[in-house]
C-alpha atoms as a PDB file:
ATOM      1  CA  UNK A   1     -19.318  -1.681 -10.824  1.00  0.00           C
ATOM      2  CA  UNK A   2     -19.786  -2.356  -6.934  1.00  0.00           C
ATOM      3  CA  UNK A   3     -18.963  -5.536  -7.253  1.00  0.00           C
ATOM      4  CA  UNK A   4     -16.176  -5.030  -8.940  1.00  0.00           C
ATOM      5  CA  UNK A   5     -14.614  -2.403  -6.102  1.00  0.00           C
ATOM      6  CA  UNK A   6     -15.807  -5.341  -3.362  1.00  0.00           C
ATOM      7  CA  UNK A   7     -12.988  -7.543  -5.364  1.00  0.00           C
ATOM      8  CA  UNK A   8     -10.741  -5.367  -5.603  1.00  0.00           C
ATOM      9  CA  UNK A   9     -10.589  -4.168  -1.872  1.00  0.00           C
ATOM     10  CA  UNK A  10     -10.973  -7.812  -0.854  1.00  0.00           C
ATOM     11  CA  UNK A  11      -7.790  -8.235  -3.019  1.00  0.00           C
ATOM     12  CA  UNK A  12      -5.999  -5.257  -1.379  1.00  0.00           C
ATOM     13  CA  UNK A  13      -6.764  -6.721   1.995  1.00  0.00           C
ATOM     14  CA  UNK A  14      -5.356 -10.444   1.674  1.00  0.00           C
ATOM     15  CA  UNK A  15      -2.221  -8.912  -0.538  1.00  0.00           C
ATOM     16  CA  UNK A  16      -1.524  -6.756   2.566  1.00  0.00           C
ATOM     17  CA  UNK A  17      -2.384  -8.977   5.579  1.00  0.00           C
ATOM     18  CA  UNK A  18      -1.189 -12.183   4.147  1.00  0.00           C
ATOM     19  CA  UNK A  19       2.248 -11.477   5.804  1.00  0.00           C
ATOM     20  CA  UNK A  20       1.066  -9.187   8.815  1.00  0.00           C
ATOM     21  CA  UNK A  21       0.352 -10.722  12.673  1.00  0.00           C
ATOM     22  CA  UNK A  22      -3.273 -11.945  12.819  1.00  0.00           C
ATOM     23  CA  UNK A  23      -3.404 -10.099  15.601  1.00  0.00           C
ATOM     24  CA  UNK A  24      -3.756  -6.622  14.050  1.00  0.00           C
ATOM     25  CA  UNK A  25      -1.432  -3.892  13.323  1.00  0.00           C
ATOM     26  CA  UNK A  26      -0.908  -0.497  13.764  1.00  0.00           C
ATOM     27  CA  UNK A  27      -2.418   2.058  11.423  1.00  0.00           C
ATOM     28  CA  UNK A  28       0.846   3.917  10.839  1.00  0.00           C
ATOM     29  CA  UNK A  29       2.504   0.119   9.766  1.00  0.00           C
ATOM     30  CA  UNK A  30      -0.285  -0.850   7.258  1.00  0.00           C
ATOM     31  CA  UNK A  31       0.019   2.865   5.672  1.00  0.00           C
ATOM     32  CA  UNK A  32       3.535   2.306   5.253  1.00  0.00           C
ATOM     33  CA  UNK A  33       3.176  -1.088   3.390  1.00  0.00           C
ATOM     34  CA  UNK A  34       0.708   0.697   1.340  1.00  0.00           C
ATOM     35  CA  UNK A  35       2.939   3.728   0.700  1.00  0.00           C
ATOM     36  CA  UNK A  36       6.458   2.443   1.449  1.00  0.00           C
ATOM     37  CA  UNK A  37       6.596  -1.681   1.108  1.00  0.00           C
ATOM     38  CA  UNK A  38       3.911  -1.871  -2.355  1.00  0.00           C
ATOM     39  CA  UNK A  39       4.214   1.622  -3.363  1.00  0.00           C
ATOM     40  CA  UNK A  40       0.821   1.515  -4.027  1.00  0.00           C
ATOM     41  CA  UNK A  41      -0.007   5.034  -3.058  1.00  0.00           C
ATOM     42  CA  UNK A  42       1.778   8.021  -1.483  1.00  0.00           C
ATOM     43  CA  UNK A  43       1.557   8.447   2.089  1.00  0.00           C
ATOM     44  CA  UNK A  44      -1.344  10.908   2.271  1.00  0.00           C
ATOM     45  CA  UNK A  45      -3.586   8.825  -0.444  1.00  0.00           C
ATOM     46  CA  UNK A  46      -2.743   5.835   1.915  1.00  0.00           C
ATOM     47  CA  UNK A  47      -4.077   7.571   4.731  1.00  0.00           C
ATOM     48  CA  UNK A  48      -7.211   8.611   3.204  1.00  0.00           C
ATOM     49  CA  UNK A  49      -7.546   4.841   1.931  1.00  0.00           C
ATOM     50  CA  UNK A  50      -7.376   3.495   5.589  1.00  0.00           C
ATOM     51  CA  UNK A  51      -9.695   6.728   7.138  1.00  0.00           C
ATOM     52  CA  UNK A  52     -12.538   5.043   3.792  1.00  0.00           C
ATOM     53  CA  UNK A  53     -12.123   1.528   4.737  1.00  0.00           C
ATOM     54  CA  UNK A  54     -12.389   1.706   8.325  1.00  0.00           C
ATOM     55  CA  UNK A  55     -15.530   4.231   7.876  1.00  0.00           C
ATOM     56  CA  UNK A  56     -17.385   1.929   5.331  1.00  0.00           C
ATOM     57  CA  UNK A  57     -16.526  -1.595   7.882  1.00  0.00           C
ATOM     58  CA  UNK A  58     -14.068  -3.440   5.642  1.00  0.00           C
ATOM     59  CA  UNK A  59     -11.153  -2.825   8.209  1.00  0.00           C
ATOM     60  CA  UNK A  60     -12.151  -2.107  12.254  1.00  0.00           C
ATOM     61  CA  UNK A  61     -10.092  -0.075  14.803  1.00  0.00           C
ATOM     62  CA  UNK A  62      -9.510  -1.422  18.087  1.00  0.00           C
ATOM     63  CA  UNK A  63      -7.681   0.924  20.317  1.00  0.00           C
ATOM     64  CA  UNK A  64      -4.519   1.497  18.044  1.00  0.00           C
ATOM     65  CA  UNK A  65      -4.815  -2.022  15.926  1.00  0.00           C
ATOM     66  CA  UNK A  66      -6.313  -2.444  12.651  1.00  0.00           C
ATOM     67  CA  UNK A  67      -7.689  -5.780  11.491  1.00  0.00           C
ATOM     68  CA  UNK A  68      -9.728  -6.539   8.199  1.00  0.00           C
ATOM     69  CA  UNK A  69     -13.417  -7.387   9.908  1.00  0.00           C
ATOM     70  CA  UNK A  70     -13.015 -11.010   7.799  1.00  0.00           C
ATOM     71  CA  UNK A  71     -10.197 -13.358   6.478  1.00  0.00           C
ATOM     72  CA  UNK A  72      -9.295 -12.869   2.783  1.00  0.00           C
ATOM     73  CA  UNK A  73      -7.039 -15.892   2.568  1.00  0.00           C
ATOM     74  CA  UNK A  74      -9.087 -17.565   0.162  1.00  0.00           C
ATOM     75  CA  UNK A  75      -9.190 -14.749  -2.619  1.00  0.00           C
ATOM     76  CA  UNK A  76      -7.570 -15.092  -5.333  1.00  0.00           C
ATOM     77  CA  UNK A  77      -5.065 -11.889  -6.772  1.00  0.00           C
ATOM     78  CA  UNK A  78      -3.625 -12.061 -10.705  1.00  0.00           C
ATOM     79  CA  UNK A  79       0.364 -12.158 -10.995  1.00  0.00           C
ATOM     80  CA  UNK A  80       1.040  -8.420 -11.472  1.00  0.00           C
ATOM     81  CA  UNK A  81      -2.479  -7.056  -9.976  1.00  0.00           C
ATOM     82  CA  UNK A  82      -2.169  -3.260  -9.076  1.00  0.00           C
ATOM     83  CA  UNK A  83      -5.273  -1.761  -6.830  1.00  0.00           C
ATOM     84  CA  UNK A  84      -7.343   1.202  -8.354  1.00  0.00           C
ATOM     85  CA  UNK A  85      -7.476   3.130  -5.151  1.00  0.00           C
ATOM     86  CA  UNK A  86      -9.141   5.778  -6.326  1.00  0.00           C
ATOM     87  CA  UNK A  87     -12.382   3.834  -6.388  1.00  0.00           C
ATOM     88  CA  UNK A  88     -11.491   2.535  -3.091  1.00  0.00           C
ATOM     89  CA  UNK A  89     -10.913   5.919  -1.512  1.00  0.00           C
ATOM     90  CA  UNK A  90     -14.219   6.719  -2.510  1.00  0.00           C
ATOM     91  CA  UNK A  91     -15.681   3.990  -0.533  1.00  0.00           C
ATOM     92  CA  UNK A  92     -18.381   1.124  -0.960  1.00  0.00           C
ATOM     93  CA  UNK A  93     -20.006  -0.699   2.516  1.00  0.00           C
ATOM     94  CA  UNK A  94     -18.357  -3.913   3.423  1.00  0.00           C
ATOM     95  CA  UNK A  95     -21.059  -6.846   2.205  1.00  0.00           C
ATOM     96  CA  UNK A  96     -19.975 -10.180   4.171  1.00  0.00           C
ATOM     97  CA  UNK A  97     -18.399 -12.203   1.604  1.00  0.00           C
ATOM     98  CA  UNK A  98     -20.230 -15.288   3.188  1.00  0.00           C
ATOM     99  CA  UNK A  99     -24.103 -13.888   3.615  1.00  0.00           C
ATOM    100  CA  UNK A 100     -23.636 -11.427   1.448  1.00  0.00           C
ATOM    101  CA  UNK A 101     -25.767  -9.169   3.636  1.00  0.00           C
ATOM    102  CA  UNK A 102     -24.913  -5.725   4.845  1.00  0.00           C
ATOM    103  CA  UNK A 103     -23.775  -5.402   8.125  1.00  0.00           C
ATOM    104  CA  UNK A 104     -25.441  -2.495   9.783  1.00  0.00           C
ATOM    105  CA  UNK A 105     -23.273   0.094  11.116  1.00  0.00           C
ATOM    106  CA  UNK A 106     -23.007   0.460  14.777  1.00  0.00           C
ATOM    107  CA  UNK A 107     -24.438   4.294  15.403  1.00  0.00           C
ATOM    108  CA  UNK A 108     -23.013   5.143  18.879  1.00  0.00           C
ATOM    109  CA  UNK A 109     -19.496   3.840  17.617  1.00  0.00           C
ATOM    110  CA  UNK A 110     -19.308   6.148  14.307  1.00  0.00           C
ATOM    111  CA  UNK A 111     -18.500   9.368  16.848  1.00  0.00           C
ATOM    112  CA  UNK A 112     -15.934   7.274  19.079  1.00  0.00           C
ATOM    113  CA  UNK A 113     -14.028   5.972  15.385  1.00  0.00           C
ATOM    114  CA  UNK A 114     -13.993   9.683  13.979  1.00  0.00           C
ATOM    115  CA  UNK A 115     -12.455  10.856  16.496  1.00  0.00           C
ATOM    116  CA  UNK A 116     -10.269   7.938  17.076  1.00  0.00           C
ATOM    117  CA  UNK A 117      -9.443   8.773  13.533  1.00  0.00           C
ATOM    118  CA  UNK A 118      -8.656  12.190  13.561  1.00  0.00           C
ATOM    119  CA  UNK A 119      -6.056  11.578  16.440  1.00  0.00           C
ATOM    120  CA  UNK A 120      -4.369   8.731  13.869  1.00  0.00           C
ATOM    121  CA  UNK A 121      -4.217  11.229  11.112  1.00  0.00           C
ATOM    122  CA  UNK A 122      -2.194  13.873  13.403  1.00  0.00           C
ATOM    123  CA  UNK A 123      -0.144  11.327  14.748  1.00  0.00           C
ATOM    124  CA  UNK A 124       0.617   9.733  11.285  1.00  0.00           C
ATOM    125  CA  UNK A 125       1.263  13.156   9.778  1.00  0.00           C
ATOM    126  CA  UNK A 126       3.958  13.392  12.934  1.00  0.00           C
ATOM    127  CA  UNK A 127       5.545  10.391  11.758  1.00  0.00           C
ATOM    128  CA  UNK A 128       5.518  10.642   8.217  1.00  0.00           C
ATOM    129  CA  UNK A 129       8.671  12.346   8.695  1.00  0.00           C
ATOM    130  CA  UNK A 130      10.235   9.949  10.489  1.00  0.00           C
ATOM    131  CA  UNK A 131       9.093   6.748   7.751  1.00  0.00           C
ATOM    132  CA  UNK A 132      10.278   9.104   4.872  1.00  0.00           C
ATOM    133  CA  UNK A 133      13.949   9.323   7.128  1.00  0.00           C
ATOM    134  CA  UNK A 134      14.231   5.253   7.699  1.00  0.00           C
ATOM    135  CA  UNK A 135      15.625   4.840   4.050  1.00  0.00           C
ATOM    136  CA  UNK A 136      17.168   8.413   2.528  1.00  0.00           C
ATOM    137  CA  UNK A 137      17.560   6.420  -0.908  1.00  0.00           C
ATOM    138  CA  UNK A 138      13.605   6.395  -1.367  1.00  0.00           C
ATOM    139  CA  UNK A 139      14.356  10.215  -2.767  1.00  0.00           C
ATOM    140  CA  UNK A 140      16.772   9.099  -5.295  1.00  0.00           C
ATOM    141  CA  UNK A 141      14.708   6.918  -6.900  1.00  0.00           C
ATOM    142  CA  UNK A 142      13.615   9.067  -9.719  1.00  0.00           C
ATOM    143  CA  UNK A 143      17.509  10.179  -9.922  1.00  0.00           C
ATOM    144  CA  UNK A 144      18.021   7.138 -10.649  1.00  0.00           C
ATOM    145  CA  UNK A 145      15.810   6.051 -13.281  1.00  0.00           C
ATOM    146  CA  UNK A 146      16.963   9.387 -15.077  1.00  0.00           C
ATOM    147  CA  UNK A 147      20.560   8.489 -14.803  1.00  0.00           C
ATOM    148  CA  UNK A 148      19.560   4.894 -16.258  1.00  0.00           C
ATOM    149  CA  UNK A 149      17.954   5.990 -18.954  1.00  0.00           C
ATOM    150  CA  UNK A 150      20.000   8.920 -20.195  1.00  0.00           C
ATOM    151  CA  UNK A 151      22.886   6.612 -19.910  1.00  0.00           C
ATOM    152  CA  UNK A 152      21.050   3.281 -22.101  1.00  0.00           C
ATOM    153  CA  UNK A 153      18.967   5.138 -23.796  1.00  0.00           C
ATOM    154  CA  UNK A 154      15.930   3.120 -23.178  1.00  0.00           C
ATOM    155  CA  UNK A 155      12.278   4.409 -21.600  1.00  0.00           C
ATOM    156  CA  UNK A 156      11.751   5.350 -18.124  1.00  0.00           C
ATOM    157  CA  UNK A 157       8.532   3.160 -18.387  1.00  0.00           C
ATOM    158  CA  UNK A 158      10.680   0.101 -19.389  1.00  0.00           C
ATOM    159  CA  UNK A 159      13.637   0.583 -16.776  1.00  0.00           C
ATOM    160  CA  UNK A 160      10.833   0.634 -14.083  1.00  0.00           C
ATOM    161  CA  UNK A 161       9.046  -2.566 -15.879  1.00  0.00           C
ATOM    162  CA  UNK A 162      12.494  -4.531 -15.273  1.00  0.00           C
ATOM    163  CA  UNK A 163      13.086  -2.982 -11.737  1.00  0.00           C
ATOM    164  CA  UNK A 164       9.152  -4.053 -11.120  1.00  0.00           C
ATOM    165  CA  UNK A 165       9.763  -7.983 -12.477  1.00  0.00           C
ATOM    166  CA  UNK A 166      13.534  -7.789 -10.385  1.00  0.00           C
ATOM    167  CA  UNK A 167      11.651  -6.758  -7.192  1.00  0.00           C
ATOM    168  CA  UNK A 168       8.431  -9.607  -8.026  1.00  0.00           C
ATOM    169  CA  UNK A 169      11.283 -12.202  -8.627  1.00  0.00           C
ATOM    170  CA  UNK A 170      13.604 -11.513  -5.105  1.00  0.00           C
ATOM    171  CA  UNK A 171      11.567 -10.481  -2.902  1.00  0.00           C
ATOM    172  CA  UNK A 172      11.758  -8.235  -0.217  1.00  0.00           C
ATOM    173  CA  UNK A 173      13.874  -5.925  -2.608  1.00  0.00           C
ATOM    174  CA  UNK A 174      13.342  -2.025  -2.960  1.00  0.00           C
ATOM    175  CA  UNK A 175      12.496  -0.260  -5.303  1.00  0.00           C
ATOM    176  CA  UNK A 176      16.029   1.487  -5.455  1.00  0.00           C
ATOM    177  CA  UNK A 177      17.506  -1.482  -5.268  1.00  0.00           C
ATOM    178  CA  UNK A 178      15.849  -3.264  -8.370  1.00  0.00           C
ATOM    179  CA  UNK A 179      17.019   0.081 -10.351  1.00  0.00           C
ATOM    180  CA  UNK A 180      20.475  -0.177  -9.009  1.00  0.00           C
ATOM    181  CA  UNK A 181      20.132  -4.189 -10.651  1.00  0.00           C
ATOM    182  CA  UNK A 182      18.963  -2.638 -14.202  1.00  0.00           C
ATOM    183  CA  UNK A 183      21.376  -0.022 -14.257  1.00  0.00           C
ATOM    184  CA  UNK A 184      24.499  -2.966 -13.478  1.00  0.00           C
ATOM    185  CA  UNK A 185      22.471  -5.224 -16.121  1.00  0.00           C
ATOM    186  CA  UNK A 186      22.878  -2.128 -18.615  1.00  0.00           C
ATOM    187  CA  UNK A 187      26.852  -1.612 -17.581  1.00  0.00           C
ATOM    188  CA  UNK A 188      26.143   1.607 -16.510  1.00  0.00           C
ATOM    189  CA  UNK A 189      28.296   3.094 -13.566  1.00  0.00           C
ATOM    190  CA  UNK A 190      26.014   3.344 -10.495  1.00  0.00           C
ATOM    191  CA  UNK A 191      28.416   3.942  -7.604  1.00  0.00           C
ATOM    192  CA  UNK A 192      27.271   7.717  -7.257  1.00  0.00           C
ATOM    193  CA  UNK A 193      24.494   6.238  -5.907  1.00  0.00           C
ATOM    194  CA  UNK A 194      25.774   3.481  -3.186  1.00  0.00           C
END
């Protein structure tokens, strides 16, 4: 079972720096392409995924930049692969993928990353306000698939299956977006929501 968590966060972690700066990014950015960019998680499970991956050494904080502690280049993710994050959140140690040896935890640094932590979570919770403000449509988005489906008549679970394969096939697309392509696809009227 272990092992299979260890793939799956070593999956998370080239699916969400494969496009980032090698040099790092903020915390508050790679919650947001959790939460915001994959939809993955909401913003709060996000944050607790970060707070359990930098704790058990798969991602380390310098200063105010995250970067996974190895490359994940080389791993290889299915077409359609969706993380479990609830294991994640729950944490498993980083093993080195190469020596497959634990890497001790530094003891003096635990302290100095909590509490580096705990200043990222108040500052995140600051600014979840102002990532939830950058695009107003992200609360429509379940108006949406409502409106879809009362006016086709088909599932809510298959409109978001073709908004899914639209946003897989043109990417970077929202969410919103892909519905607003099913509901045109279906001839339904969608300017109430432009």
């Amino acid at each position: 079972m272990s092992e299979q968590v260890e793939e799956e966060i070593r999956r998370l972690l080239s699916i969400s720096f494969h496009e980032l700066p090698s040099t790092g990014v903020t915390p508050e950015m790679l919650t947001r392409v959790w939460s915001l960019d994959f939809q993955w998680a909401d913003s709060n499970d996000a944050l607790r995924l970060l707070e359990s991956l930098v704790r058990t050494g798969w991602l380390c904080l310098e200063g105010d930049v995250v970067l996974p502690v190895e490359e994940f280049t080389e791993i290889s993710v299915p077409i359609g692969w969706t993380p479990i994050l609830r294991r994640m959140i729950d944490g498993i140690d980083y093993v080195s993928s190469e020596k497959m040896v634990k890497i001790p935890k530094p003891e003096s640094n635990d302290s100095e990353s909590k509490e580096i932590m705990s200043n990222l979570v108040s500052e995140i919770e600051v600014n979840d306000d102002e990532n939830r403000s950058v695009d107003p449509m992200l609360e429509k988005i379940q108006k949406i698939r409502s409106h879809i489906s009362n006016a086709s008549g088909l599932e809510v679970r298959e409109i978001q299956r073709r908004a899914q394969r639209k946003r897989r096939s043109c990417m970077p697309m929202t969410l919103w977006m892909a519905l607003l392509l099913v509901g045109r696809e279906q001839r339904i009227d969608i300017s109430s929501f432009l």
